[in-house]
C-alpha atoms as a PDB file:
ATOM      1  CA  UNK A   1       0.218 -39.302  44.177  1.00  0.00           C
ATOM      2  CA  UNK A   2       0.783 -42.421  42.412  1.00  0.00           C
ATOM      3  CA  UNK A   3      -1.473 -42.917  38.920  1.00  0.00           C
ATOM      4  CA  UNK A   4      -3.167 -46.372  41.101  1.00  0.00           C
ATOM      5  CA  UNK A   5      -4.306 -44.267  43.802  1.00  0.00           C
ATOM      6  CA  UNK A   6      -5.602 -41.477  41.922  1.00  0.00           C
ATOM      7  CA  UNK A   7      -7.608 -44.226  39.974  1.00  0.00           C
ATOM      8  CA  UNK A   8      -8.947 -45.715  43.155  1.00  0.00           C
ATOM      9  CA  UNK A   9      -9.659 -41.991  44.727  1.00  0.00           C
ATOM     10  CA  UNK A  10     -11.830 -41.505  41.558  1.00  0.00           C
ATOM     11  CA  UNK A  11     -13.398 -44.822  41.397  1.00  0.00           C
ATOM     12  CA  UNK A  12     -14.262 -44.207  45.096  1.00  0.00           C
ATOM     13  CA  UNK A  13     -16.212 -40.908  44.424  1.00  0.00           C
ATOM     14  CA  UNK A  14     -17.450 -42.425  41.566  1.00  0.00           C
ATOM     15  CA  UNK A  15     -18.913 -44.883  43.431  1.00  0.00           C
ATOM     16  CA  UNK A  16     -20.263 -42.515  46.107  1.00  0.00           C
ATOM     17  CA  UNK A  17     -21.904 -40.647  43.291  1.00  0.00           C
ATOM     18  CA  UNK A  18     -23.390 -43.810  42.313  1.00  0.00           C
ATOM     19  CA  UNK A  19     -25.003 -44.745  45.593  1.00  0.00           C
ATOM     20  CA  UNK A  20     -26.830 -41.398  45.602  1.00  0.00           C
ATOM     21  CA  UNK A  21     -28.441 -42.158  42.721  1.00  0.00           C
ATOM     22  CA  UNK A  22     -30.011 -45.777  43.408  1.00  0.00           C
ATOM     23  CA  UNK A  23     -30.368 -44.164  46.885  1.00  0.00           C
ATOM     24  CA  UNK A  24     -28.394 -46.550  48.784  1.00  0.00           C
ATOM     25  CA  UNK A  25     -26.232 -44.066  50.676  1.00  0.00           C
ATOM     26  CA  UNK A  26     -26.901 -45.320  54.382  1.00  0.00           C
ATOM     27  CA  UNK A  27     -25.931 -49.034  53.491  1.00  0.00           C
ATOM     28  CA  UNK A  28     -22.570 -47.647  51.337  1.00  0.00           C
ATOM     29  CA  UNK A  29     -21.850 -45.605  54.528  1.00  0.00           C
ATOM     30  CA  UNK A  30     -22.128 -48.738  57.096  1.00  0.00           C
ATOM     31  CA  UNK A  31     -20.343 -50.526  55.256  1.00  0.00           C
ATOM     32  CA  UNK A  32     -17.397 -47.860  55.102  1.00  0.00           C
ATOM     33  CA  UNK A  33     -17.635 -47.367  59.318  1.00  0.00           C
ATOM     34  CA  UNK A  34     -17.365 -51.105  59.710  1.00  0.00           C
ATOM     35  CA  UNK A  35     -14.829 -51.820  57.814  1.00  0.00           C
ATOM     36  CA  UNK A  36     -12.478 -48.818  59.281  1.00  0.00           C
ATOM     37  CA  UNK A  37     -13.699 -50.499  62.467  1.00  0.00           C
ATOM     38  CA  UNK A  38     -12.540 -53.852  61.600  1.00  0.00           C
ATOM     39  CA  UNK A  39      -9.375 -52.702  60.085  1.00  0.00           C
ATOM     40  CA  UNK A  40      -8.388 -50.688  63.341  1.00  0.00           C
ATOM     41  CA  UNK A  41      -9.648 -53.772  65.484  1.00  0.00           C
ATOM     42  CA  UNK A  42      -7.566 -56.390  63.614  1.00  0.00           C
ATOM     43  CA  UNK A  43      -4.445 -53.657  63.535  1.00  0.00           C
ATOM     44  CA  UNK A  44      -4.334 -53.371  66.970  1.00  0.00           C
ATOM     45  CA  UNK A  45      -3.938 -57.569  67.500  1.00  0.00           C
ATOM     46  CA  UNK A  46      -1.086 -58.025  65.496  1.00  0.00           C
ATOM     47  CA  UNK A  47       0.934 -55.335  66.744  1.00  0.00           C
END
């Protein structure tokens, strides 16, 4: 594991950490399903 994607896995949990406390959880996880859902969508046209 490269030192960049270590920071960005900890930045990521950071983040999630984060979320929990201003209790915006639901809106962080949305956003996460529609962008996997996007990025599989837009994959699959320009294969």
């Amino acid at each position: 594991m490269s030192l960049k994607s270590s920071i960005y896995k900890f930045l990521r949990i950071w983040n999630d950490v984060d979320s929990v406390r201003k209790g915006k959880v639901g809106k962080r996880i949305g956003r996460r399903v529609t962008g996997r859902a996007a990025g599989k969508t837009i994959r699959k046209l320009f294969k």
